[in-house]
N, C-alpha and C. Protein backbone atom coordinates (compact mmCIF):
# COMPACT_ATOMS: atom_id res chain seq x y z
N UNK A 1 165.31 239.20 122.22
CA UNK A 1 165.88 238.24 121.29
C UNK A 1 166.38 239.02 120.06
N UNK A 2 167.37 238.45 119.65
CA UNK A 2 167.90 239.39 118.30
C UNK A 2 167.29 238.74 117.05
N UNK A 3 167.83 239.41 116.07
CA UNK A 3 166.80 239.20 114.86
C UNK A 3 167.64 237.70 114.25
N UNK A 4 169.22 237.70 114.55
CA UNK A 4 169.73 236.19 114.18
C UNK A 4 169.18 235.15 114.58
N UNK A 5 169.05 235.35 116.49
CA UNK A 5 168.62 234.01 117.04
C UNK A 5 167.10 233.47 116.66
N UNK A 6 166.08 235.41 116.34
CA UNK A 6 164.83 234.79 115.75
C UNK A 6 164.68 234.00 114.36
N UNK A 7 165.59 234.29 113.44
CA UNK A 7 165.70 233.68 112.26
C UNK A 7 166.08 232.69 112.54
N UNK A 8 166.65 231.91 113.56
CA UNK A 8 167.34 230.60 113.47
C UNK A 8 166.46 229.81 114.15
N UNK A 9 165.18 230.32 115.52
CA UNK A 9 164.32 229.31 116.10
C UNK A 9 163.28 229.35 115.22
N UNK A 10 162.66 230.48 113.97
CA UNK A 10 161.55 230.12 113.09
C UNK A 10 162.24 229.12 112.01
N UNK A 11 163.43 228.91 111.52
CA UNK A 11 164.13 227.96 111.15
C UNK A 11 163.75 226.55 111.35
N UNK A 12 164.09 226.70 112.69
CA UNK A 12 163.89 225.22 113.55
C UNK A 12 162.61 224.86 113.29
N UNK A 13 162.04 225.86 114.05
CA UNK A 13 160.29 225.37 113.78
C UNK A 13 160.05 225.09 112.37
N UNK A 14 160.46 225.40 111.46
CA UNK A 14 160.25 225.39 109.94
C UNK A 14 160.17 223.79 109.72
N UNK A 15 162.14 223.36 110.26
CA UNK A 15 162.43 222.25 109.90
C UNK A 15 161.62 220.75 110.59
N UNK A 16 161.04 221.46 112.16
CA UNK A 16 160.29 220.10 112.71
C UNK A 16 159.10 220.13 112.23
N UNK A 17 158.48 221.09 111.52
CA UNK A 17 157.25 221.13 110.77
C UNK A 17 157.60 220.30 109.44
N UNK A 18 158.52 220.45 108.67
CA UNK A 18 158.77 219.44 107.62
C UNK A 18 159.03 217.74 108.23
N UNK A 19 159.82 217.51 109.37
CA UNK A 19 159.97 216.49 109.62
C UNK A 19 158.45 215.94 110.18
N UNK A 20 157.63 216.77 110.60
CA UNK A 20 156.60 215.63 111.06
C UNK A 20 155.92 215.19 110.22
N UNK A 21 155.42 216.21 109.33
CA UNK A 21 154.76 216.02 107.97
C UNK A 21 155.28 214.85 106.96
N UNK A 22 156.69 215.01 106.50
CA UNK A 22 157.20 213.76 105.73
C UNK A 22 157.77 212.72 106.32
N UNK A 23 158.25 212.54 107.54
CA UNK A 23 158.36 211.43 108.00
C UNK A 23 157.91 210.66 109.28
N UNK A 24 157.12 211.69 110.24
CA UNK A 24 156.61 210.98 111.57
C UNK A 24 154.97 211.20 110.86
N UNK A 25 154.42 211.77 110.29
CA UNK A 25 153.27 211.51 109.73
C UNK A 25 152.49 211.46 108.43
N UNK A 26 153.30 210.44 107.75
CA UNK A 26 152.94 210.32 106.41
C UNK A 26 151.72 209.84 105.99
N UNK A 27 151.01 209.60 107.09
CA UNK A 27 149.81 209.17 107.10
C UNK A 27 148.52 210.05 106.50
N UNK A 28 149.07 211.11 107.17
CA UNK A 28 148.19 212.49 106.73
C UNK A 28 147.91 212.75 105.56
N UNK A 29 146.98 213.09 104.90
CA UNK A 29 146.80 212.95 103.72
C UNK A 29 146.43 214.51 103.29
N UNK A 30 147.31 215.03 102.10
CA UNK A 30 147.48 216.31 101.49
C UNK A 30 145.99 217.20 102.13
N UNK A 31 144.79 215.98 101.51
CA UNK A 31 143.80 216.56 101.36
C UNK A 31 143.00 216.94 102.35
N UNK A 32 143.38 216.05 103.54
CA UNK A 32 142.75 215.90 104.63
C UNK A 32 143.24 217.36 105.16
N UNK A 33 144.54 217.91 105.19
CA UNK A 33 145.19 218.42 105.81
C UNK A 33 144.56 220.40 105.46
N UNK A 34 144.41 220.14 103.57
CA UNK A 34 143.62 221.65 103.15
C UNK A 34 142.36 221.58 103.19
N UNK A 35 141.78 220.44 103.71
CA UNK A 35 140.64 220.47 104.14
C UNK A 35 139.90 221.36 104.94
N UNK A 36 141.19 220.41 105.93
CA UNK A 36 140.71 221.10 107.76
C UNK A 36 141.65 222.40 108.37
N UNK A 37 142.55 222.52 107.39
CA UNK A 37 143.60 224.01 107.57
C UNK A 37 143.63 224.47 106.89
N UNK A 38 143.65 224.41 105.84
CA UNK A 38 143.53 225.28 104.38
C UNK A 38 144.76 225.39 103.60
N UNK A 39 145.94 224.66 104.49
CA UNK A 39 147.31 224.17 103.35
C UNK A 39 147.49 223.02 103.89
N UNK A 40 148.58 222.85 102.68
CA UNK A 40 148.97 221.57 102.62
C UNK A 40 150.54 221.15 102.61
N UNK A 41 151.26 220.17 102.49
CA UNK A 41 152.67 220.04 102.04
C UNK A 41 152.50 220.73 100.91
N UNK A 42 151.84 220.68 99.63
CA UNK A 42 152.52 221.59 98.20
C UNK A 42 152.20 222.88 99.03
N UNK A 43 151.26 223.53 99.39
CA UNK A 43 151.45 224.56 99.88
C UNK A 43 152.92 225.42 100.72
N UNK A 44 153.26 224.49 101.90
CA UNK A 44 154.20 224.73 102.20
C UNK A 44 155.53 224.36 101.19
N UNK A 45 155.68 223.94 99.89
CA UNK A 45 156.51 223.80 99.23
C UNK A 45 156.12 224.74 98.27
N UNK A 46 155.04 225.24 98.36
CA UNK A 46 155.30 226.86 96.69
C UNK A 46 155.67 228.22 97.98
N UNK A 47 154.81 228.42 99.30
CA UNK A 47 155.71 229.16 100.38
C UNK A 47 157.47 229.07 100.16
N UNK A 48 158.01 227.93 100.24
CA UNK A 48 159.53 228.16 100.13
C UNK A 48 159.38 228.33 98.82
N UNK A 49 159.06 228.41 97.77
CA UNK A 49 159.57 228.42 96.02
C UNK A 49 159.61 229.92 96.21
N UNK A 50 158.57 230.53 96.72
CA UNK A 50 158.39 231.93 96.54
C UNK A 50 159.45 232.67 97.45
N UNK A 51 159.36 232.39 98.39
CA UNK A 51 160.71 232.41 98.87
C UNK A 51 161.78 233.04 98.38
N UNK A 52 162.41 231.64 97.96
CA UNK A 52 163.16 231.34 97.40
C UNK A 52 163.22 232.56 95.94
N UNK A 53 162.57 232.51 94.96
CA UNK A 53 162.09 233.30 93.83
C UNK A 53 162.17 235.17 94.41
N UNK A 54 161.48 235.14 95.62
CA UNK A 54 162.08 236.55 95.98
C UNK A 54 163.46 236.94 96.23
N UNK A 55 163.96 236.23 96.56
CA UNK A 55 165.63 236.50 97.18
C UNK A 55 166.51 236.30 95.64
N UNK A 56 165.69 236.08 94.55
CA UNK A 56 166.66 235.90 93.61
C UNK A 56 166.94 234.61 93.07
N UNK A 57 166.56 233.42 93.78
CA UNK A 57 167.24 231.61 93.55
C UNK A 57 165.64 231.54 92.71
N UNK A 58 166.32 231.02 91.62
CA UNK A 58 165.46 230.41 90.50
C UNK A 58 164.95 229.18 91.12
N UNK A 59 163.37 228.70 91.11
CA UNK A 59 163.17 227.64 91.80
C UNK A 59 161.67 227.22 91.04
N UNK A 60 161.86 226.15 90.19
CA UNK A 60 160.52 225.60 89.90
C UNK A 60 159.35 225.01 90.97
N UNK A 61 158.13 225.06 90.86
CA UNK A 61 157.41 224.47 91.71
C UNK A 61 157.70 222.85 92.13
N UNK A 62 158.37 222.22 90.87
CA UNK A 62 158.59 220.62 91.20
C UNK A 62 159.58 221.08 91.87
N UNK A 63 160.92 221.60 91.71
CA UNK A 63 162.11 221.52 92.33
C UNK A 63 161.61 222.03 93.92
N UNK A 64 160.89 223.19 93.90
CA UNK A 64 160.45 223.15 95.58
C UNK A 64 160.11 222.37 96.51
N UNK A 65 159.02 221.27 95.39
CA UNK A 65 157.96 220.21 96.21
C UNK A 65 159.81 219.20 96.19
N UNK A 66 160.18 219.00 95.23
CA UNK A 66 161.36 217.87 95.57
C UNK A 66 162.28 218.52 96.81
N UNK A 67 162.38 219.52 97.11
CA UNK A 67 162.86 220.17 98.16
C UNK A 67 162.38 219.74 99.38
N UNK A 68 161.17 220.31 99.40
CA UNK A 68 160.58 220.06 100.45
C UNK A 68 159.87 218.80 100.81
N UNK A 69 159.70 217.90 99.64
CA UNK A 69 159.40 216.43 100.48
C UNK A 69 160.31 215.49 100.42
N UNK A 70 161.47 215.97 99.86
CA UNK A 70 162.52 214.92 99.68
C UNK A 70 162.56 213.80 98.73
N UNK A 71 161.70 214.42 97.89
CA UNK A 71 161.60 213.18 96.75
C UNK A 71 160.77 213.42 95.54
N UNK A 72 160.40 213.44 94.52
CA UNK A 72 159.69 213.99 93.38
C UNK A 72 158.20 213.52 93.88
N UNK A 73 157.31 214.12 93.54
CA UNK A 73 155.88 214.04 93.87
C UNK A 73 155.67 212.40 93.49
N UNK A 74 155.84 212.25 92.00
CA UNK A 74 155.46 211.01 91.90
C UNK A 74 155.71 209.94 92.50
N UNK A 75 157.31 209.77 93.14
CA UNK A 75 157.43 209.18 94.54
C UNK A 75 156.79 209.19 95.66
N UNK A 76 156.23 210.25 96.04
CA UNK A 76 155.23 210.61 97.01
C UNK A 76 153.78 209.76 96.68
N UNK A 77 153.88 210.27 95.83
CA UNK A 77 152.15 209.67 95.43
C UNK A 77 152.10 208.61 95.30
N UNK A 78 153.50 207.54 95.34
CA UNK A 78 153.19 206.15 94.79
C UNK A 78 153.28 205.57 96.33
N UNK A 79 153.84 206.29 97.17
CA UNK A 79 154.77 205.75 98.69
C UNK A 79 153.70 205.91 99.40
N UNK A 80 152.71 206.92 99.41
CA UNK A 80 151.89 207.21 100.51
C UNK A 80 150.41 208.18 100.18
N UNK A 81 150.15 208.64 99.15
CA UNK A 81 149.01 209.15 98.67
C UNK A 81 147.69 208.01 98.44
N UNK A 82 146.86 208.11 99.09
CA UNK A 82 145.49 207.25 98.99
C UNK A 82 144.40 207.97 98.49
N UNK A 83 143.50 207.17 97.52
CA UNK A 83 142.26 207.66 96.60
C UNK A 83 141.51 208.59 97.89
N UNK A 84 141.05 209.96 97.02
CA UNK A 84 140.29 210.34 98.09
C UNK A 84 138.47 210.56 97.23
N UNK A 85 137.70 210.41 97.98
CA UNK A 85 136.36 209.72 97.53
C UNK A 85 135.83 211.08 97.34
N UNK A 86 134.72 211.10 96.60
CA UNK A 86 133.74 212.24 96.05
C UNK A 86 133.47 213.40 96.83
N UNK A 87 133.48 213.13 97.93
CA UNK A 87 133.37 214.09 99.41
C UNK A 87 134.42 214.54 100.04
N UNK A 88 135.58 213.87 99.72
CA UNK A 88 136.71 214.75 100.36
C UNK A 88 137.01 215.94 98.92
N UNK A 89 136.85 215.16 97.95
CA UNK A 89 137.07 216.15 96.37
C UNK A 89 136.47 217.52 96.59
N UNK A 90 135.22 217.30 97.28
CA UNK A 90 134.52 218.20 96.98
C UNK A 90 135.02 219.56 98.04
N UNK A 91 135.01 219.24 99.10
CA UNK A 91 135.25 219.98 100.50
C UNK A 91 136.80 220.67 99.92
N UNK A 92 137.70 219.63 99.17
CA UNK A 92 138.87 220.86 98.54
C UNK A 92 138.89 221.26 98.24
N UNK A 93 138.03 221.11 97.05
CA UNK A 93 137.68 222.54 95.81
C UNK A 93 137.15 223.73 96.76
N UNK A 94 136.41 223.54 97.84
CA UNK A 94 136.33 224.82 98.07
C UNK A 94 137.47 225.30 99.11
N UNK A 95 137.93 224.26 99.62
CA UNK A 95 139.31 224.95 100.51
C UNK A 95 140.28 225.24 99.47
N UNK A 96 140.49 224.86 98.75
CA UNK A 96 141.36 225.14 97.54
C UNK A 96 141.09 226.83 96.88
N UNK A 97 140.10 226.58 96.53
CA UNK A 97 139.27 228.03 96.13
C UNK A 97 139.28 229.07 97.36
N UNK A 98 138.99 228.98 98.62
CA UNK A 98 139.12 229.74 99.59
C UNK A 98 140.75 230.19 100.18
N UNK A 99 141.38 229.32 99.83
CA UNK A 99 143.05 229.36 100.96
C UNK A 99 143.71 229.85 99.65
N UNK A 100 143.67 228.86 98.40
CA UNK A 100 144.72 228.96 97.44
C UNK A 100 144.57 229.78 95.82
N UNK A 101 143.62 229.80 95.65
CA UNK A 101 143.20 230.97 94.26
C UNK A 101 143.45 231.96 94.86
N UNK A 102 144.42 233.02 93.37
CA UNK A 102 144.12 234.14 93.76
C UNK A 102 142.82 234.88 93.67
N UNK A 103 142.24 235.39 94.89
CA UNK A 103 141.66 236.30 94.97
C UNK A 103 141.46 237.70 94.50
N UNK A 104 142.16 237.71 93.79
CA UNK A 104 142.09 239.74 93.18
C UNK A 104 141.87 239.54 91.99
């Protein structure tokens, strides 16, 4: 396989990974998701910021997440984000602390 056609099927995969996440399963919930994997949609939206930020394209973290979920967070959070209870809080902080702090 050449290095075009590989850039264009991790592409793809990129893009059906965004589509299931924001629109065939909006159900999923951020937290549930860095829970039990250790990212999340913002995750995969500061991945493209940085991205993005390496190659040179100026890219705020909101403008990424509006990138990548198609809509400003607070839209998000009003459309489909549900309270998460004392025990899911807790289990993030440490997936949060484990996947997403820097470490060094």
């Amino acid at each position: 396989m050449d290095d075009q056609t590989k850039l264009e099927i991790e592409a793809a995969a990129f893009r059906a990974l965004q589509k299931h996440l924001m629109q065939d399963r909006t159900d999923v919930q951020n937290i549930d998701m860095m829970n039990l994997a250790g990212f999340c949609r913002n995750c995969l939206a500061r991945w493209y910021q940085e991205a993005a930020n390496e190659r040179g394209v100026e890219m705020s973290k909101d403008d990424a997440r509006e990138a990548y979920y198609g809509m400003t967070m607070t839209e998000w959070k009003t459309n489909y984000q549900t309270d998460a209870g004392p025990e899911k809080q807790a289990k993030f902080d440490v997936a949060f602390k484990e996947n997403v702090t820097d470490k060094s």
